[in-house]
PDB file of N, CA and C in Angstrom:
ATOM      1  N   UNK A   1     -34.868 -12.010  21.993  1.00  0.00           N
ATOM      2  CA  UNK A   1     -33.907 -11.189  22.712  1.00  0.00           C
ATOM      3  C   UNK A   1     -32.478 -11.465  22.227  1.00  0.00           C
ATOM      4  N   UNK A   2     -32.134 -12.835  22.092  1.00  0.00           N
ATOM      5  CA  UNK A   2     -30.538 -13.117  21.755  1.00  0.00           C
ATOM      6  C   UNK A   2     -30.623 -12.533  20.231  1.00  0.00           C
ATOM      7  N   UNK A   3     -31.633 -12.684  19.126  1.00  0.00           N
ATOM      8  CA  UNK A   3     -31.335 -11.904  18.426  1.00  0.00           C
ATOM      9  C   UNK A   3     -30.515 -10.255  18.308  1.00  0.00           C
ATOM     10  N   UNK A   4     -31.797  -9.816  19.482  1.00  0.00           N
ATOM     11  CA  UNK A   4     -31.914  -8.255  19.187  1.00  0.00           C
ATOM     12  C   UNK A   4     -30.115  -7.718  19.573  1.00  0.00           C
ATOM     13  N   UNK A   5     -29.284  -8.573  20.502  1.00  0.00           N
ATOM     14  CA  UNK A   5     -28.276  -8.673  21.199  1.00  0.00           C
ATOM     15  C   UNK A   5     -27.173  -8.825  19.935  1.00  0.00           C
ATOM     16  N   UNK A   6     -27.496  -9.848  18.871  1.00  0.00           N
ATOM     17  CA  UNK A   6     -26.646 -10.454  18.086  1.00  0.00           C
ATOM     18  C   UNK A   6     -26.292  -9.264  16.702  1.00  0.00           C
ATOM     19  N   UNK A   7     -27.732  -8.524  16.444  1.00  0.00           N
ATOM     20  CA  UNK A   7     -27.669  -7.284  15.717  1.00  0.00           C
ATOM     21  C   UNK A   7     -27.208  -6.137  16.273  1.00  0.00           C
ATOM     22  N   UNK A   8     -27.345  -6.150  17.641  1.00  0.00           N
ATOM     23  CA  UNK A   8     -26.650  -4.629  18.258  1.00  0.00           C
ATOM     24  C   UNK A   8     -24.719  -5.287  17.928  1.00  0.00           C
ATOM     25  N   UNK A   9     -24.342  -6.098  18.149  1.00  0.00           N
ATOM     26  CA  UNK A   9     -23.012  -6.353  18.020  1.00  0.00           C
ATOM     27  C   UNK A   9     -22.289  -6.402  16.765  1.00  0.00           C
ATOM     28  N   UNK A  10     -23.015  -6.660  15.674  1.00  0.00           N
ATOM     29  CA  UNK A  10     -23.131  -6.811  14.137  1.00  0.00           C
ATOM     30  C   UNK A  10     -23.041  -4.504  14.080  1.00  0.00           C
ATOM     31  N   UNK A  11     -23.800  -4.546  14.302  1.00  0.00           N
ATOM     32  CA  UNK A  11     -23.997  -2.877  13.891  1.00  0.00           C
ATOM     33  C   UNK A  11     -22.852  -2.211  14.764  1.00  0.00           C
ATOM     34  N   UNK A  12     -22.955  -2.865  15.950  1.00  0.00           N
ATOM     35  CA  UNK A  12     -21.832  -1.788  16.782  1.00  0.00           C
ATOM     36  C   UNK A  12     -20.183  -1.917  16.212  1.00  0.00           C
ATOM     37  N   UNK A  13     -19.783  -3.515  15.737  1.00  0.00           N
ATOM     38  CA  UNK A  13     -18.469  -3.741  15.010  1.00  0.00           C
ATOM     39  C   UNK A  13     -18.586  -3.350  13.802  1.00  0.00           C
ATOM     40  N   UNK A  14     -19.494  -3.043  13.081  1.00  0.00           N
ATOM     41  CA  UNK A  14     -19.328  -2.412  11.357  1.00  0.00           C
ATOM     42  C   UNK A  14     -19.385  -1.101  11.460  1.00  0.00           C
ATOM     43  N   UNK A  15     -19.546  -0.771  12.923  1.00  0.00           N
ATOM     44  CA  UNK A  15     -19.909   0.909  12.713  1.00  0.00           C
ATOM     45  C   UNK A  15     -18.395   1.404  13.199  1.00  0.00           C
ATOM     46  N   UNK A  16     -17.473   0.718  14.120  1.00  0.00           N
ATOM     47  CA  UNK A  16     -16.279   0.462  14.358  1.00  0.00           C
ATOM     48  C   UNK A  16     -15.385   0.470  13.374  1.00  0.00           C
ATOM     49  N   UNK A  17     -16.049  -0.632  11.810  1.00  0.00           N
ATOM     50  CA  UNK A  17     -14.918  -0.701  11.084  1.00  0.00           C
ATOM     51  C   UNK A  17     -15.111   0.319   9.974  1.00  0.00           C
ATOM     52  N   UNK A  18     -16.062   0.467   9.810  1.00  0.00           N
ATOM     53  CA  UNK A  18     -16.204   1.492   9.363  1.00  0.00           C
ATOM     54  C   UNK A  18     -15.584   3.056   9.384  1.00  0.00           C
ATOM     55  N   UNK A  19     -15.795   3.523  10.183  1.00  0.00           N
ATOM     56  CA  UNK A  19     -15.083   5.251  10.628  1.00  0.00           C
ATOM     57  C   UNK A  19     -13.693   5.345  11.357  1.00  0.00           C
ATOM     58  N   UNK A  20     -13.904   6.649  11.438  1.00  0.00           N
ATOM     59  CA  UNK A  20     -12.662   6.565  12.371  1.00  0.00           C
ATOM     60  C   UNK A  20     -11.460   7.080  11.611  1.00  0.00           C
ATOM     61  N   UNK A  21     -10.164   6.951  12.637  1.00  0.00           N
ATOM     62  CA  UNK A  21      -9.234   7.343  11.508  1.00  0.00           C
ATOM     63  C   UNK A  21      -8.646   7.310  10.661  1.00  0.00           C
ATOM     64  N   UNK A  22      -8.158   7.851   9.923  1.00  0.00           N
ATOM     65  CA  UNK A  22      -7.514   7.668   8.275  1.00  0.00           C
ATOM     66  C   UNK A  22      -6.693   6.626   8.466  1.00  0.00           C
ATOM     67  N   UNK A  23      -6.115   5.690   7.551  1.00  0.00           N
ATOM     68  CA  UNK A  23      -5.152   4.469   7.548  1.00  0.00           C
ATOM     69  C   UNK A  23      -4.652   4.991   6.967  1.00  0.00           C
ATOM     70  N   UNK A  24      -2.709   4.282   6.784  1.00  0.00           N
ATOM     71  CA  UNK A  24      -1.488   4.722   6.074  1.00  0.00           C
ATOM     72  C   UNK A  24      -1.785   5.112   4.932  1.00  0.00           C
ATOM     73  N   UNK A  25      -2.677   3.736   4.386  1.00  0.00           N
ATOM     74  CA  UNK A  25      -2.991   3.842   2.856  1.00  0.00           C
ATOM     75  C   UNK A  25      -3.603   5.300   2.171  1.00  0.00           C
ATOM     76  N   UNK A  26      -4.532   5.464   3.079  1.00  0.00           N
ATOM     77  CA  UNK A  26      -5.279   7.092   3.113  1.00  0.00           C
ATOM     78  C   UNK A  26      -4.663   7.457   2.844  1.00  0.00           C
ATOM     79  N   UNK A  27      -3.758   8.399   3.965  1.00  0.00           N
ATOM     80  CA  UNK A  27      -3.076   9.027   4.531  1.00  0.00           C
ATOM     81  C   UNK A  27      -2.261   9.422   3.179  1.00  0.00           C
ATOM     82  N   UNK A  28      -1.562   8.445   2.968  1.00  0.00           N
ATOM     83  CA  UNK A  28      -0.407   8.445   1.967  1.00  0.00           C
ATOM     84  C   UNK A  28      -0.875   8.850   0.306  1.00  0.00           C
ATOM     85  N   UNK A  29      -2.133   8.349   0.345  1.00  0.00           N
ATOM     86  CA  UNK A  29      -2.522   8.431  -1.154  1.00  0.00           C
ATOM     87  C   UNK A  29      -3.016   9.754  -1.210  1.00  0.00           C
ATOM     88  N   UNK A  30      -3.351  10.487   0.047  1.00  0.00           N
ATOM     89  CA  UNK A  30      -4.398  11.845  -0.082  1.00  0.00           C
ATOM     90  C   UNK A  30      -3.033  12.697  -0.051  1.00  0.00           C
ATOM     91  N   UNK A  31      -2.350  12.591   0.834  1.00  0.00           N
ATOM     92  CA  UNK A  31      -1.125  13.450   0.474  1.00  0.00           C
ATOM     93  C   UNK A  31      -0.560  13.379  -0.959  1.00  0.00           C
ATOM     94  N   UNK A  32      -0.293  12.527  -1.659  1.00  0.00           N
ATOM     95  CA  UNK A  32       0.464  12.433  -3.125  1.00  0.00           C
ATOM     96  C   UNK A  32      -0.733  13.238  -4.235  1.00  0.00           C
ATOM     97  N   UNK A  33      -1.968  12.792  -3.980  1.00  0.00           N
ATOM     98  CA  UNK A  33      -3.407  13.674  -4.541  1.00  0.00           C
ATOM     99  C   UNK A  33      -3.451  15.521  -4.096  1.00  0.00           C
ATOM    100  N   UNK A  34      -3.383  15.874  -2.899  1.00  0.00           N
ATOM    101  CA  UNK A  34      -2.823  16.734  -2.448  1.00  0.00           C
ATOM    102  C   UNK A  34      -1.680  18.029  -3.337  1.00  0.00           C
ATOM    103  N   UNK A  35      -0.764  17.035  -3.560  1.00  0.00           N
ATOM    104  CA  UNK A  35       0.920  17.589  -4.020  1.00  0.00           C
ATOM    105  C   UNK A  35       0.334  17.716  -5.650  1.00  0.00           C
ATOM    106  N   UNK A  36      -0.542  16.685  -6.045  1.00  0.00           N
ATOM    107  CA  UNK A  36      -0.683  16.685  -7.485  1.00  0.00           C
ATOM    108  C   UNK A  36      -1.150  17.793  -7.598  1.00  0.00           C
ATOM    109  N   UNK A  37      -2.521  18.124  -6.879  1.00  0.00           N
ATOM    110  CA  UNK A  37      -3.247  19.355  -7.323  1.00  0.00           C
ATOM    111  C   UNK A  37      -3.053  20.651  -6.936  1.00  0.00           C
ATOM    112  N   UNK A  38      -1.606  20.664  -5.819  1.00  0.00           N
ATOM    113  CA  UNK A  38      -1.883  21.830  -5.049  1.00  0.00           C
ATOM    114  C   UNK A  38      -1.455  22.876  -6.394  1.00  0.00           C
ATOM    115  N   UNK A  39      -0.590  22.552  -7.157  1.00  0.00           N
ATOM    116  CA  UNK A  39      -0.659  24.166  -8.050  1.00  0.00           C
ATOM    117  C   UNK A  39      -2.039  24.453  -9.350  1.00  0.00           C
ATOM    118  N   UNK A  40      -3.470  23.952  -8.855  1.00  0.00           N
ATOM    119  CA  UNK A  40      -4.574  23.551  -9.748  1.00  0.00           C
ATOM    120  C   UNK A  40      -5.750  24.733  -8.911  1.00  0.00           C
ATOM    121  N   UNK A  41      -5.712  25.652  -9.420  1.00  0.00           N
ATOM    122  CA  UNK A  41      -6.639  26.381  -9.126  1.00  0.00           C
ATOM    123  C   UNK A  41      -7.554  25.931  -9.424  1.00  0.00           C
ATOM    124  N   UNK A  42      -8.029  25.001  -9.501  1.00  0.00           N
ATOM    125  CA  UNK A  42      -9.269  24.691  -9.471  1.00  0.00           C
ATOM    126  C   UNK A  42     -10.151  23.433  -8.580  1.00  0.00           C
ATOM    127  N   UNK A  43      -9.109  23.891  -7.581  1.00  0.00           N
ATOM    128  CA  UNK A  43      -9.106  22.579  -6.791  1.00  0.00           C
ATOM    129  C   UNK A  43      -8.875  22.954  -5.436  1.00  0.00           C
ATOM    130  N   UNK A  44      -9.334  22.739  -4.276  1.00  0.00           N
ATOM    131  CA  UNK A  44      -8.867  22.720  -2.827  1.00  0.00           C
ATOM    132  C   UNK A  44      -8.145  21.518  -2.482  1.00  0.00           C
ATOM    133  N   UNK A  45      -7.060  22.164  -2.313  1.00  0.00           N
ATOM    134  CA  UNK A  45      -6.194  21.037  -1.827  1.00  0.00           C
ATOM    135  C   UNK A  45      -6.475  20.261  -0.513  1.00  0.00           C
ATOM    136  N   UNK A  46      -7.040  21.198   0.197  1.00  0.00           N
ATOM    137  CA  UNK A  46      -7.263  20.440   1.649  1.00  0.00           C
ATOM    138  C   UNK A  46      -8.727  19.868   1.410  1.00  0.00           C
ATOM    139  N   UNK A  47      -8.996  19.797   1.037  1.00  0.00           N
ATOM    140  CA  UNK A  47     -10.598  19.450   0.082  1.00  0.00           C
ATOM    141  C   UNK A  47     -10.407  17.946   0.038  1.00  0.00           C
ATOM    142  N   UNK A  48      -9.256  16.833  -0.110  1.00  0.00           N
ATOM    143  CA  UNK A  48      -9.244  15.633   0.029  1.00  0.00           C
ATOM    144  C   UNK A  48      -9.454  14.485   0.859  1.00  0.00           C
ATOM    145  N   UNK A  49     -10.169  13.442   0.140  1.00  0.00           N
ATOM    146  CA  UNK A  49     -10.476  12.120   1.201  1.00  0.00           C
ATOM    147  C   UNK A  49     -10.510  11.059  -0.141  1.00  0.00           C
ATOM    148  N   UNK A  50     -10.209   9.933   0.916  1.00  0.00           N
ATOM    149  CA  UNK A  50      -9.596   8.951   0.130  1.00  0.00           C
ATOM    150  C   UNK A  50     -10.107   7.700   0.615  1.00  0.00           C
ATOM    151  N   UNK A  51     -10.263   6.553  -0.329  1.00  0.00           N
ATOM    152  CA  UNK A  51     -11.091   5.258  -0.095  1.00  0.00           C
ATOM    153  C   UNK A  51     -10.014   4.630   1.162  1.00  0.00           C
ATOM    154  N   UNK A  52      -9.950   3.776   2.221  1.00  0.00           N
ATOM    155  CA  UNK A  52      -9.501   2.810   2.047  1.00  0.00           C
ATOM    156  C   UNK A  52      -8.768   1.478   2.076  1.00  0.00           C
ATOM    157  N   UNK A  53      -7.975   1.157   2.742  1.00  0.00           N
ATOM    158  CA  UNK A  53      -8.173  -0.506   2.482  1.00  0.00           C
ATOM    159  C   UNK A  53      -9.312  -1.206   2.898  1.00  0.00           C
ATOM    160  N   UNK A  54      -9.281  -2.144   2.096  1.00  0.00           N
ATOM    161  CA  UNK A  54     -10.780  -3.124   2.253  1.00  0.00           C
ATOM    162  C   UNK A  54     -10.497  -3.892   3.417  1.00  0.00           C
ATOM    163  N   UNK A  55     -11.768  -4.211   3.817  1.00  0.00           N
ATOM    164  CA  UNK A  55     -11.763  -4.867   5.158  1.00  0.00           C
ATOM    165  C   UNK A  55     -12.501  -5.970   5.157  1.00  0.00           C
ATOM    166  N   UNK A  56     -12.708  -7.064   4.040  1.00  0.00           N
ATOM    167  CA  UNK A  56     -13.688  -7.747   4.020  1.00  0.00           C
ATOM    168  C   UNK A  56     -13.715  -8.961   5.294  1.00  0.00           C
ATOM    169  N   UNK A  57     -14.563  -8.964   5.643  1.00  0.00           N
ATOM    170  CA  UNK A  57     -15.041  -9.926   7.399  1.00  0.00           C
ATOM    171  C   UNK A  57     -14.322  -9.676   8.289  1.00  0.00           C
ATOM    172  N   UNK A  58     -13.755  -8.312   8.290  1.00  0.00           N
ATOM    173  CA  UNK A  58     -13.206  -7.565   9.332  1.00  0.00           C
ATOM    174  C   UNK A  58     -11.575  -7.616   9.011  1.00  0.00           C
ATOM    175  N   UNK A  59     -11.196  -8.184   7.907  1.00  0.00           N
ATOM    176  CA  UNK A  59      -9.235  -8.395   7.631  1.00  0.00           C
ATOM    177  C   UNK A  59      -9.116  -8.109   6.833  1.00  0.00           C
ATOM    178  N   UNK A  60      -8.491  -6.949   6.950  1.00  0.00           N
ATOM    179  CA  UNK A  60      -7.457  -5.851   6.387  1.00  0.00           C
ATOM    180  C   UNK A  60      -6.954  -6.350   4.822  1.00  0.00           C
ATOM    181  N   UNK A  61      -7.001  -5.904   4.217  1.00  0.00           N
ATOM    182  CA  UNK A  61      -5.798  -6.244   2.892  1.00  0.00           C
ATOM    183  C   UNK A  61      -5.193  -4.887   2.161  1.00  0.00           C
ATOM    184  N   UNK A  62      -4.048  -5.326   1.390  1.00  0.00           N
ATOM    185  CA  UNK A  62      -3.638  -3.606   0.861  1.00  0.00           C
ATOM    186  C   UNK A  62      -4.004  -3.085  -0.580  1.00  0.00           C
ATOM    187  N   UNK A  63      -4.670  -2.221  -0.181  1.00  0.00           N
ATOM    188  CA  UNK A  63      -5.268  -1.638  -1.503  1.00  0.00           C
ATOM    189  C   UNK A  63      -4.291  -1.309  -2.490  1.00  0.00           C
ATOM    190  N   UNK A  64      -4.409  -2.005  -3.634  1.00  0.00           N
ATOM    191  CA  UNK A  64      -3.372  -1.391  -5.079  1.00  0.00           C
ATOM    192  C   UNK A  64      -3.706  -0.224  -5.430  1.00  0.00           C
ATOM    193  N   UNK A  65      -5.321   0.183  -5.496  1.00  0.00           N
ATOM    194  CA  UNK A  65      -5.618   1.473  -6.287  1.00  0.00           C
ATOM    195  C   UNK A  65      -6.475   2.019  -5.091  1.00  0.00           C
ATOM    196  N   UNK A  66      -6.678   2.969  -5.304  1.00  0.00           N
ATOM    197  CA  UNK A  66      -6.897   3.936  -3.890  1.00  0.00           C
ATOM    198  C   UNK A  66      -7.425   4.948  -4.824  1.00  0.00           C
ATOM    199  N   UNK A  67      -8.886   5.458  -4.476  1.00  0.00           N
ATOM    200  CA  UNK A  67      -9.869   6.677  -5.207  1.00  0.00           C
ATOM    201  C   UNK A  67     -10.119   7.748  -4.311  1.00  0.00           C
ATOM    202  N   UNK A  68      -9.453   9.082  -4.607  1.00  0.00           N
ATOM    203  CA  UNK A  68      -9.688  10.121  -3.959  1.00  0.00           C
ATOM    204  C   UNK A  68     -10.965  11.146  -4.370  1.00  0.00           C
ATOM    205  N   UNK A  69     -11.445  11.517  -3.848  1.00  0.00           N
ATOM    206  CA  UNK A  69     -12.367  12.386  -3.789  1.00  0.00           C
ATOM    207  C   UNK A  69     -11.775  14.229  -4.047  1.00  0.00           C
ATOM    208  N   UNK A  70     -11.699  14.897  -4.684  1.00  0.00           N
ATOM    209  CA  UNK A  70     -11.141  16.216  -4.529  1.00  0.00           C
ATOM    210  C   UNK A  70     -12.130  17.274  -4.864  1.00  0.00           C
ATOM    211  N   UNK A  71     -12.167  18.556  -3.999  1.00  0.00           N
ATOM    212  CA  UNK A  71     -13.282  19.489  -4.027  1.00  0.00           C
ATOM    213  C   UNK A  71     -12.747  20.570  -5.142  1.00  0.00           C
ATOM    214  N   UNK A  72     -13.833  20.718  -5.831  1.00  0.00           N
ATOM    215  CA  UNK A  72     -13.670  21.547  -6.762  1.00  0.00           C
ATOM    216  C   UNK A  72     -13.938  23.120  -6.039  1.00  0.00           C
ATOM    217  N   UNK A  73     -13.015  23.950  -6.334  1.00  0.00           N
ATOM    218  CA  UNK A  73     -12.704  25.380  -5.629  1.00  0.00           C
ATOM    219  C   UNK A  73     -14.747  25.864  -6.296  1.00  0.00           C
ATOM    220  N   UNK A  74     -15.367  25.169  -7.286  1.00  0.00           N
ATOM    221  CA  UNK A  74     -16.530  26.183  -7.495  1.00  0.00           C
ATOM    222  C   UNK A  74     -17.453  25.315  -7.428  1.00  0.00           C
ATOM    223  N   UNK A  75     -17.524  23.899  -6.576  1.00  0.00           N
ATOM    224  CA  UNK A  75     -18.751  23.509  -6.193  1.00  0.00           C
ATOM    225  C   UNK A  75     -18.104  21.932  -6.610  1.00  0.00           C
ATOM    226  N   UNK A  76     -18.858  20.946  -5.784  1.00  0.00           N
ATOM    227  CA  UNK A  76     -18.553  19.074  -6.396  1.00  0.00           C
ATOM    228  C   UNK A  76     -17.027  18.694  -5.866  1.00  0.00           C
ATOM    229  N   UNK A  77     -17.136  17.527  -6.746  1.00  0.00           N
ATOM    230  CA  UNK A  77     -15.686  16.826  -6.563  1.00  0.00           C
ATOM    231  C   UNK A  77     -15.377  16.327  -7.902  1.00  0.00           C
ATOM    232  N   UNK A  78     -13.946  16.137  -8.275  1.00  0.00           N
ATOM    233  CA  UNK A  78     -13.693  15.028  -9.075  1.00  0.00           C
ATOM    234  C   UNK A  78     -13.062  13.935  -8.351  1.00  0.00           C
ATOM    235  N   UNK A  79     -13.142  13.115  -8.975  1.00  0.00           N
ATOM    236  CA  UNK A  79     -12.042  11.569  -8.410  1.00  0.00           C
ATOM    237  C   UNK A  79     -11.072  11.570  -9.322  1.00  0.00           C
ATOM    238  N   UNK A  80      -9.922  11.241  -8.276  1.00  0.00           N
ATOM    239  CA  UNK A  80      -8.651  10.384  -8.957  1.00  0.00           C
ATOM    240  C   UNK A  80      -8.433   9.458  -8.435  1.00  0.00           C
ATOM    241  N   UNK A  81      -8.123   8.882  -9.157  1.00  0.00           N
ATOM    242  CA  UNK A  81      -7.570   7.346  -9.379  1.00  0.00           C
ATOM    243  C   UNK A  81      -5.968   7.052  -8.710  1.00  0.00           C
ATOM    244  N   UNK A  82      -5.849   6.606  -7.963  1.00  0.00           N
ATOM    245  CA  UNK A  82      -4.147   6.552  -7.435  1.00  0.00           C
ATOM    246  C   UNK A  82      -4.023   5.184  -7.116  1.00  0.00           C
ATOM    247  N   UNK A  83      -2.806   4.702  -8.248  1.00  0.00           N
ATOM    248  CA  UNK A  83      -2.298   3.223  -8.390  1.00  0.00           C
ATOM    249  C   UNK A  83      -0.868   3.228  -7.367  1.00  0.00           C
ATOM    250  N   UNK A  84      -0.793   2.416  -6.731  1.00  0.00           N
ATOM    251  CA  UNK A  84      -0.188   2.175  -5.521  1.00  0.00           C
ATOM    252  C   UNK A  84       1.219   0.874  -6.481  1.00  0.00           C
ATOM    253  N   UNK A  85       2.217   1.577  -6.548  1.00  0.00           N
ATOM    254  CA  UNK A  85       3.236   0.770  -7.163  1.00  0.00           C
ATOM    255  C   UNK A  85       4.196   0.358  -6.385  1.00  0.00           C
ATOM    256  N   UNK A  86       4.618  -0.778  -5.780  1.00  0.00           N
ATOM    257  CA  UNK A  86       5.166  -1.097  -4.692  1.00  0.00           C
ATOM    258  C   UNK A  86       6.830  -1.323  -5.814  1.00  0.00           C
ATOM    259  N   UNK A  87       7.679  -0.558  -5.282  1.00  0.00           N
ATOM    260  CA  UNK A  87       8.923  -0.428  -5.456  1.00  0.00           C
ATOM    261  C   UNK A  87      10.290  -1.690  -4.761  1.00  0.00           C
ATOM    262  N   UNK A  88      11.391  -1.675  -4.563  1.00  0.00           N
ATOM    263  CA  UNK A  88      12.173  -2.292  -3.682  1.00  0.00           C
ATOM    264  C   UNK A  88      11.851  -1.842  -2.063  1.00  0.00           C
ATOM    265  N   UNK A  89      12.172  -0.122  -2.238  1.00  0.00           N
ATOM    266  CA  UNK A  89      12.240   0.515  -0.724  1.00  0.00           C
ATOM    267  C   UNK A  89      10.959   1.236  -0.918  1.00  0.00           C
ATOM    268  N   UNK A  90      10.360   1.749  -1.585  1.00  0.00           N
ATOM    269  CA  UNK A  90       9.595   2.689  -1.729  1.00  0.00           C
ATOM    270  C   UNK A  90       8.180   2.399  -2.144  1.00  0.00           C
ATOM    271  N   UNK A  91       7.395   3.073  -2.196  1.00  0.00           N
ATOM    272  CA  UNK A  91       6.010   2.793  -2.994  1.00  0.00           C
ATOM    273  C   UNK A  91       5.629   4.071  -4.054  1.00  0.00           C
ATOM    274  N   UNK A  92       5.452   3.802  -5.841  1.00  0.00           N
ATOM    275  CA  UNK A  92       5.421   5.236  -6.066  1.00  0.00           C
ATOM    276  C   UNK A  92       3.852   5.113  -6.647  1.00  0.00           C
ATOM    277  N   UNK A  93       3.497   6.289  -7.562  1.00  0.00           N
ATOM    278  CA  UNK A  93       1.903   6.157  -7.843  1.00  0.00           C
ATOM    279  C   UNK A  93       2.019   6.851  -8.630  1.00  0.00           C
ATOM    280  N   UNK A  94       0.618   6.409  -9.375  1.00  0.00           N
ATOM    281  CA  UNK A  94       0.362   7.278 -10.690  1.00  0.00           C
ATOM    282  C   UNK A  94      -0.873   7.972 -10.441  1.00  0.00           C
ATOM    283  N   UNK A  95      -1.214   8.824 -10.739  1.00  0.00           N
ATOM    284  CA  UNK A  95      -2.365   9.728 -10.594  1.00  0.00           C
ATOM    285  C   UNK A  95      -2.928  10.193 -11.497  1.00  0.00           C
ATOM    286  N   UNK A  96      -4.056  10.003 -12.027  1.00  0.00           N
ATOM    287  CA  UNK A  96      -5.103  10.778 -13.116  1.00  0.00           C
ATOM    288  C   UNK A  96      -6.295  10.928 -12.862  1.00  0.00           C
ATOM    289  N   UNK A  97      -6.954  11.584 -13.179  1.00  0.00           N
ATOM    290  CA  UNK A  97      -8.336  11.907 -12.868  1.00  0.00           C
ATOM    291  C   UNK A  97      -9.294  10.777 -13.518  1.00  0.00           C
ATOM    292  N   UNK A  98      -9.904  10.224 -12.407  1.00  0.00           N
ATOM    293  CA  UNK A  98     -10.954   9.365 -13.155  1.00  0.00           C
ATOM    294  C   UNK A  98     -12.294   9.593 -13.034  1.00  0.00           C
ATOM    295  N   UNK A  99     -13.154   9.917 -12.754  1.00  0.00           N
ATOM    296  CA  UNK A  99     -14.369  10.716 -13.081  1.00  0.00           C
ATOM    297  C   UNK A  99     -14.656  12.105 -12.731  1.00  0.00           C
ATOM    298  N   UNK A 100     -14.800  12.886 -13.527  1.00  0.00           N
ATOM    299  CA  UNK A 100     -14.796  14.601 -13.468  1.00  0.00           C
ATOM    300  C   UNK A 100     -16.390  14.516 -12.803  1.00  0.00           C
ATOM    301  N   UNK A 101     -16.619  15.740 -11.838  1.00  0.00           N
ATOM    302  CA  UNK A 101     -17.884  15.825 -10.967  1.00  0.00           C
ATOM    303  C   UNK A 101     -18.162  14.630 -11.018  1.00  0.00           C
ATOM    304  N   UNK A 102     -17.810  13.585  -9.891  1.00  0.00           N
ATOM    305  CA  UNK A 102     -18.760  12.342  -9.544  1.00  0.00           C
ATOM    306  C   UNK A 102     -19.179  12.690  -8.476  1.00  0.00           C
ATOM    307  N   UNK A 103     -18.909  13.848  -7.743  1.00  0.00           N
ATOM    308  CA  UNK A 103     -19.546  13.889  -6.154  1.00  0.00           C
ATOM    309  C   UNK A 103     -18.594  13.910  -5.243  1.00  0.00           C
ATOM    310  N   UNK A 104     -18.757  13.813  -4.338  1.00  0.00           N
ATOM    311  CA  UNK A 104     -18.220  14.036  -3.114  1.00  0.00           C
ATOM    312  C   UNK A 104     -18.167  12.922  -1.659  1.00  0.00           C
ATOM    313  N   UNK A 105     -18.984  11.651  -2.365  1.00  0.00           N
ATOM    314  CA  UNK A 105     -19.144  10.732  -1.511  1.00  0.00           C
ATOM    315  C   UNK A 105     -18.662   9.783  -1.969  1.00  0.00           C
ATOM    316  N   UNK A 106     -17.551   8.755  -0.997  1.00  0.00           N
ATOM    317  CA  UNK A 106     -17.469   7.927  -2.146  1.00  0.00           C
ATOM    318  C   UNK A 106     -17.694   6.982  -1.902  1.00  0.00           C
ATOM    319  N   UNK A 107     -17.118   5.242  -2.344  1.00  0.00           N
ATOM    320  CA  UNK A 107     -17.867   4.427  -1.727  1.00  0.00           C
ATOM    321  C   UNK A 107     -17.087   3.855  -0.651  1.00  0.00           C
ATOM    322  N   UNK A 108     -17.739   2.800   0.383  1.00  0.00           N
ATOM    323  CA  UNK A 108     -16.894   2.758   1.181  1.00  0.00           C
ATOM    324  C   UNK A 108     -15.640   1.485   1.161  1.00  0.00           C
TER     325      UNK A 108
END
């Protein structure tokens, strides 16, 4: 029984850290992915999702590179790659496409 108790709490906090809502990091990297592609017909702009920060044993750290997912206007996704460049005041990024049709799922 204290098992079955010890796995419902294990599944119920990873399923917690798991989902849910977008973080800054998201947020910020899907918008700049967003702006890149919006004049790319070949691309839905609102079509974006983004890895991200890691959470290893539940604590937070800040992701340098951040992988977006983007829907292709005629089916799939490509990924880009977005490097997170921490400035004085600012944070800027570089953006390129890093695998053409990898899908649409990414990892977590």
């Amino acid at each position: 029984m204290r098992t079955l108790l010890v796995l419902a709490v294990v599944v119920l906090l990873g399923s917690a850290a798991c989902g849910g809502a977008e973080d800054d990091t998201q947020r910020f990297a899907r918008e700049a992915v967003e702006s890149y592609v919006a004049d790319e017909s070949a691309y839905d702009a609102e079509g974006v999702h983004c890895t991200g920060n890691p959470r290893p044993w539940f604590v937070e750290r800040q992701a340098r590179v951040v992988i977006c997912a983007v829907r292709r206007v005629e089916g799939g996704c490509d990924w880009f790659r977005v490097e997170l460049i921490p400035l004085a005041s600012r944070v800027a990024t570089q953006i390129r496409l890093e695998s053409p049709n990898a899908g649409c799922v990414l990892p977590a």
